[in-house]
Protein backbone atom coordinates (compact mmCIF):
# COMPACT_ATOMS: atom_id res chain seq x y z
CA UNK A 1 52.17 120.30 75.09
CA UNK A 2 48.75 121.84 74.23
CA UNK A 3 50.12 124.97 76.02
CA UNK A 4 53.45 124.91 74.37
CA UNK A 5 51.92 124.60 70.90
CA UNK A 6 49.02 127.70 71.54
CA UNK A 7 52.26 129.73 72.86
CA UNK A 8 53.02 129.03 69.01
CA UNK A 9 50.15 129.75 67.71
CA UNK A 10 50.20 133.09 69.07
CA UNK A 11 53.65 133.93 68.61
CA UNK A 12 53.19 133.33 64.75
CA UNK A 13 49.90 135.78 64.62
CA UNK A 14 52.00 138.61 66.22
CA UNK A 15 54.55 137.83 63.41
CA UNK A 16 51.94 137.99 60.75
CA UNK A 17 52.98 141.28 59.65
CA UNK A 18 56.52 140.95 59.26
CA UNK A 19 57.65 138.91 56.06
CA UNK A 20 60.13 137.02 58.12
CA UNK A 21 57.53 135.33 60.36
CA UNK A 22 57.15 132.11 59.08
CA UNK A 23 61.23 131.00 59.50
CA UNK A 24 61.23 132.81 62.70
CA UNK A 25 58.12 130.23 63.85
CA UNK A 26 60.17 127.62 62.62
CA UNK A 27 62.38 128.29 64.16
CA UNK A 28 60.99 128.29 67.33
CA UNK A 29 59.67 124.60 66.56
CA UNK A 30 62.95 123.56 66.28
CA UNK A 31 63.78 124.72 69.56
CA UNK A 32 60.34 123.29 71.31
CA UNK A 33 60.19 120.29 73.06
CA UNK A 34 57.63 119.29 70.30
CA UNK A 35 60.42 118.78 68.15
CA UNK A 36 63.34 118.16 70.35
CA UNK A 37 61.89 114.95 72.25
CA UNK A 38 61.09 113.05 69.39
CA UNK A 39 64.10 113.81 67.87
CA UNK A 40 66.63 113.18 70.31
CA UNK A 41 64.59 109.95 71.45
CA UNK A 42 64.97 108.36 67.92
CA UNK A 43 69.18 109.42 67.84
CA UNK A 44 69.02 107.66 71.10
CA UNK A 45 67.70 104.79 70.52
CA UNK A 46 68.85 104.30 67.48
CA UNK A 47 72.54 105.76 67.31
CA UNK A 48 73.77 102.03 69.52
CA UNK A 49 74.88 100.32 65.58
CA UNK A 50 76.74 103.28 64.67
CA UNK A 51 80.85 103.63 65.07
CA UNK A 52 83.81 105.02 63.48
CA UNK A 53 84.89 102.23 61.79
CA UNK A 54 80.97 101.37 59.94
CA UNK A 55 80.66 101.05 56.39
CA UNK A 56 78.83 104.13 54.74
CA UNK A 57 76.89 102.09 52.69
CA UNK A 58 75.63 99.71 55.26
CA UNK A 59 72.13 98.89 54.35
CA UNK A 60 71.09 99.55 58.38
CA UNK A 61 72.53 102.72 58.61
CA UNK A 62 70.79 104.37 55.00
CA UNK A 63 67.17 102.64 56.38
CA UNK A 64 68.19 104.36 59.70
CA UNK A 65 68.75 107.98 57.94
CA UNK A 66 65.50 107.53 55.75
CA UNK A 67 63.67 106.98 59.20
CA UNK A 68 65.55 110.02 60.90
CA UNK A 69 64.46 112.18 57.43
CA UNK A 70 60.96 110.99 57.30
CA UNK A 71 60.66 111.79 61.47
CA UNK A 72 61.74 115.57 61.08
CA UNK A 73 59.71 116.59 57.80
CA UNK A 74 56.72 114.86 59.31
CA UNK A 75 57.06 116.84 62.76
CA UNK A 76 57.68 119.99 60.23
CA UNK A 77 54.68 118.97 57.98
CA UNK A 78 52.52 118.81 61.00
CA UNK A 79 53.67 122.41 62.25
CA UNK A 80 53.42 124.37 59.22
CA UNK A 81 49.71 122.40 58.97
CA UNK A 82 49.14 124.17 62.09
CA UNK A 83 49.80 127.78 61.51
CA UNK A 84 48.35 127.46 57.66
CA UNK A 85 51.51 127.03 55.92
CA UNK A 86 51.84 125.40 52.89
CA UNK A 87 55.16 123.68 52.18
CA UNK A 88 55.11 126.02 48.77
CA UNK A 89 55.06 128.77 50.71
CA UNK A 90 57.70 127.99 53.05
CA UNK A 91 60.24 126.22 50.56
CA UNK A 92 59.62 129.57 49.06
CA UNK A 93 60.47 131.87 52.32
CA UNK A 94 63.92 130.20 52.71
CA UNK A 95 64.78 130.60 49.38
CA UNK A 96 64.17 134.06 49.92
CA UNK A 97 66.49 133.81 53.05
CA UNK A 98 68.81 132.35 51.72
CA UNK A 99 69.07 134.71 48.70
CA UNK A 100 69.34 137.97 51.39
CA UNK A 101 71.68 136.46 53.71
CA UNK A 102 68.73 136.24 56.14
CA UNK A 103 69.60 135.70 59.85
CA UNK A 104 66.93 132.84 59.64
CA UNK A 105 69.02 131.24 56.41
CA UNK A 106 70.03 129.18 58.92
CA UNK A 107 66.52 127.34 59.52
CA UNK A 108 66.78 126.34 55.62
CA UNK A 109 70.22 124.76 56.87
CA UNK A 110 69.43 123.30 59.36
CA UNK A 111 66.54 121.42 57.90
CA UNK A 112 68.74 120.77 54.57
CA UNK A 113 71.27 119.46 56.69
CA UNK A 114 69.01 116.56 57.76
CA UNK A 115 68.82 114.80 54.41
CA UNK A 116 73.05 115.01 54.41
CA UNK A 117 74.15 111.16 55.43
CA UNK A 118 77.30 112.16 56.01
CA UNK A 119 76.21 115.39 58.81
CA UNK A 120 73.89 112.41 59.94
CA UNK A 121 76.41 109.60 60.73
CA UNK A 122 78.88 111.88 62.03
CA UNK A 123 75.95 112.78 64.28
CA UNK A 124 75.36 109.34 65.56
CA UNK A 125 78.64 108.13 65.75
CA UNK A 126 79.09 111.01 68.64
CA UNK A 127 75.81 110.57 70.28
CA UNK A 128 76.81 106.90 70.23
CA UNK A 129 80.36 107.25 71.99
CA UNK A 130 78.98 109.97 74.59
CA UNK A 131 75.92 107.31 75.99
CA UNK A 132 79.07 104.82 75.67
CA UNK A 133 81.08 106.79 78.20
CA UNK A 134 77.84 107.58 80.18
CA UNK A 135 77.46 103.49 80.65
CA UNK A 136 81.51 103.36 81.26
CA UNK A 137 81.11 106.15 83.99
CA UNK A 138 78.08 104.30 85.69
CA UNK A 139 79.81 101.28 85.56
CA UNK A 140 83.20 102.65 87.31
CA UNK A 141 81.12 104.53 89.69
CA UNK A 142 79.51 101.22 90.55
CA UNK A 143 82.10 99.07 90.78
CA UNK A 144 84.15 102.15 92.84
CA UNK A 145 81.30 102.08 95.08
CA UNK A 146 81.11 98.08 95.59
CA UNK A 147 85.04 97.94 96.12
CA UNK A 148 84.68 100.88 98.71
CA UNK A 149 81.96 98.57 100.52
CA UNK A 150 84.07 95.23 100.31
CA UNK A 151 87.13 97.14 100.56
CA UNK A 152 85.87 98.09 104.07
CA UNK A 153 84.88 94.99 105.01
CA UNK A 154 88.06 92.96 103.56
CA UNK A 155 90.58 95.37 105.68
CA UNK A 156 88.03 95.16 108.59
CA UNK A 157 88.61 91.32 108.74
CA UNK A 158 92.04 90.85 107.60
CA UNK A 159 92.97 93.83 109.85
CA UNK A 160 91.14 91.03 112.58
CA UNK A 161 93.25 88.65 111.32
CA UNK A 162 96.21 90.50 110.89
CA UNK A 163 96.02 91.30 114.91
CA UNK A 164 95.13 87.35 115.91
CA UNK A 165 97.70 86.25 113.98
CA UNK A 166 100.47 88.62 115.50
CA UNK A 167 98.95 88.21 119.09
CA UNK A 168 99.14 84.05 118.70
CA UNK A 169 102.62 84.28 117.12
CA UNK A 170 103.95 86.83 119.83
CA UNK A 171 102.55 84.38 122.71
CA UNK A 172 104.26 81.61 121.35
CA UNK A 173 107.57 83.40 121.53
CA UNK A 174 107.26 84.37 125.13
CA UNK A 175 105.77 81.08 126.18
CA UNK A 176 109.34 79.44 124.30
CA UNK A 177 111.52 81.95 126.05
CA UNK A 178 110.11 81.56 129.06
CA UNK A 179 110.26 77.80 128.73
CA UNK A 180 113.77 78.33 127.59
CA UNK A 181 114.98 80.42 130.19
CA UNK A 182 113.32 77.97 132.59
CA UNK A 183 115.14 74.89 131.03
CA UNK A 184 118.37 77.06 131.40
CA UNK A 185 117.52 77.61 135.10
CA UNK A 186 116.77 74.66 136.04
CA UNK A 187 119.81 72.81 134.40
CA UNK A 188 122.29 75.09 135.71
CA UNK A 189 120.99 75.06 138.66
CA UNK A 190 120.75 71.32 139.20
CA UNK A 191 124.71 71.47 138.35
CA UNK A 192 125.42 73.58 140.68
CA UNK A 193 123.67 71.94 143.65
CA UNK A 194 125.78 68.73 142.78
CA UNK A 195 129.11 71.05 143.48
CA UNK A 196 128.52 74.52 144.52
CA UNK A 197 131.38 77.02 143.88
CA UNK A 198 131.62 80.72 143.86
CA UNK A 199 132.94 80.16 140.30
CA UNK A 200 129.92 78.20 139.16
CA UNK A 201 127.40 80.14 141.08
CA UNK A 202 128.88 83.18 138.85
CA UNK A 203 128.42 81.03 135.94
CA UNK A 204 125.19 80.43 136.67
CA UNK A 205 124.28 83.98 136.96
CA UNK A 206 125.62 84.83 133.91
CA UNK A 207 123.20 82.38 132.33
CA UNK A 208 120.48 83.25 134.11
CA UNK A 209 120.75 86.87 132.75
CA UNK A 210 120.87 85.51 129.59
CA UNK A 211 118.24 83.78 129.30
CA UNK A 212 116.54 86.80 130.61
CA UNK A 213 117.81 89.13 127.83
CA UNK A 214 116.88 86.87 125.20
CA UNK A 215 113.33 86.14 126.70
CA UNK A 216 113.15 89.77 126.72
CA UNK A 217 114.34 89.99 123.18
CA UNK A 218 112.27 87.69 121.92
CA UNK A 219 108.80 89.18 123.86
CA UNK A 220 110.27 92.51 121.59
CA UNK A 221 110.65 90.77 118.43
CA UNK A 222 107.18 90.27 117.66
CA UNK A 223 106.27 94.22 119.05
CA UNK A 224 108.97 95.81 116.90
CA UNK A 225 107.07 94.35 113.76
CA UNK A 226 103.62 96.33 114.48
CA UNK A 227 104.90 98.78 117.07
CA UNK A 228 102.36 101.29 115.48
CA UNK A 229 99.51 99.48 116.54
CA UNK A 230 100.63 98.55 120.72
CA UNK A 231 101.30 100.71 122.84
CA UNK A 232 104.85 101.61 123.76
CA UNK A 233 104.64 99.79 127.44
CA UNK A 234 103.68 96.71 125.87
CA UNK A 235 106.99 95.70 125.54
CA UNK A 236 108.23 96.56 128.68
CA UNK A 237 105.50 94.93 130.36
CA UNK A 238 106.35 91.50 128.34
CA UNK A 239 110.14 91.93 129.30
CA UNK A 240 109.50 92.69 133.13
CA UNK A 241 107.01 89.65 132.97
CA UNK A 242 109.41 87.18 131.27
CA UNK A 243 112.21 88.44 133.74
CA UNK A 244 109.66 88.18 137.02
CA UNK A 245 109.38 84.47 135.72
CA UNK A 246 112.94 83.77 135.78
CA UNK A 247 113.42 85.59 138.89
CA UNK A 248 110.41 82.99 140.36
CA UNK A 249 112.23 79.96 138.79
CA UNK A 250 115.47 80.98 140.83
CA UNK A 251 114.43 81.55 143.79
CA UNK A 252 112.49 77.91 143.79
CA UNK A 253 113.23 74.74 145.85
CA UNK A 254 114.74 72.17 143.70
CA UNK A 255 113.20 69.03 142.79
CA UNK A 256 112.97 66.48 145.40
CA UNK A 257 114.28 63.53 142.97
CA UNK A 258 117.35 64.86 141.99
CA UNK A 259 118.27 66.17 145.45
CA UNK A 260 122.24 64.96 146.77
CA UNK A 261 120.92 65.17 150.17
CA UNK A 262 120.49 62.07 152.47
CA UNK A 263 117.47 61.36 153.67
């Protein structure tokens, strides 16, 4: 700051010369961090009870502007202290600027512009909704970042789930079309032990192969419905394994209790 302000300091003795100095070192205040800080720190801090939709004469927002007003003349007090200035002599340079059409008319302005309510609620009504969207952003960007994280972990485990589920469900259908096919079997072939006959035995075939073909259809079912996720032999494995059961069942002994033969 010290450095900033001697910068200043020296910048205004160059100008001594030229008649123009003292707007042109204001208006290098106005552009210094000595000024800026301050300034913007109050409109920060104190642009949150301002909106579209306030009252003009609300009592907090005229003891707000009388703050703002007494903040910038005080930091422009102070400067012109600095350099030597008297406020005579400056009120009287920008009336001379402004008189000319001076370039630096617009430091007169810009100053005048301060004790305007109207410039200075417009002011904080805009500073107010941009820190509003700021705090929106942060918030989204938050919350986009938290879903992202459970997100993950959600689809991880219902994924899990998802894959349990479909295993269990598909096991159960082979198991009952297995047991199905075996029931078939063994029923048939239990009838055709009490009377053999090539027109049975053909009957029994038939049945056979389809209890095959719909223990094979149901060990599919279940693949079909995720057949992006197993592999494409899955289901031939399934249906060669539910048909190497049957096959097993067929070519068993029967049971000894219901046998016709004599002893």
């Amino acid at each position: 700051r010290e450095e900033d302000k001697a910068s200043l300091v020296r910048r205004v003795t160059k100008m001594a010369e030229d008649e123009s100095w003292v707007l042109e070192a204001v208006m290098a205040l106005l552009r210094s961090p000595e000024y800026t800080t301050p300034v913007m720190n109050f409109i920060d801090e104190k642009c949150t009870i301002f909106d579209e939709e306030g009252d003009e004469s609300k009592l907090s927002f005229t003891e707000v502007h009388k703050e703002f007003v007494a903040l910038v003349f005080g930091l422009l007090e102070k400067f012109l202290g600095e350099i030597g200035l008297t406020q005579e002599a400056f009120a009287e340079e920008c009336d001379k600027a402004m008189k000319t059409g001076s370039e630096y008319a617009v430091v007169y302005q810009q100053i005048m512009t301060v004790e305007d309510f109207q410039s200075f609620k417009h002011m904080m009504v805009k500073r107010n909704m941009e820190l509003n969207l700021e705090l929106l952003r942060q918030m989204q960007e938050q919350q986009r970042q938290a879903g992202v994280d459970t997100g993950a972990d959600t689809s991880i485990e219902s994924g899990h789930g998802e894959e349990e589920d479909y295993e269990a469900q598909e096991q159960r259908e082979l198991e009952e079309a297995l047991r199905l096919s075996r029931m078939t079997f063994e029923g048939e072939s239990l009838r055709s032990r009490a009377g053999p006959g090539d027109e049975e035995e053909d009957d029994e075939e038939a049945q056979l192969k389809e209890a095959i073909r719909l223990s094979t259809l149901a060990a599919q079912g279940g693949s079909d419905d995720l057949s992006s996720e197993a592999p494409a032999d899955r289901e031939s494995e399934e249906a060669m394994l539910a048909q190497a059961m049957a096959e097993s069942l067929k070519s068993a002994p029967p049971p000894d209790p219901v046998s016709t033969e004599p002893p």
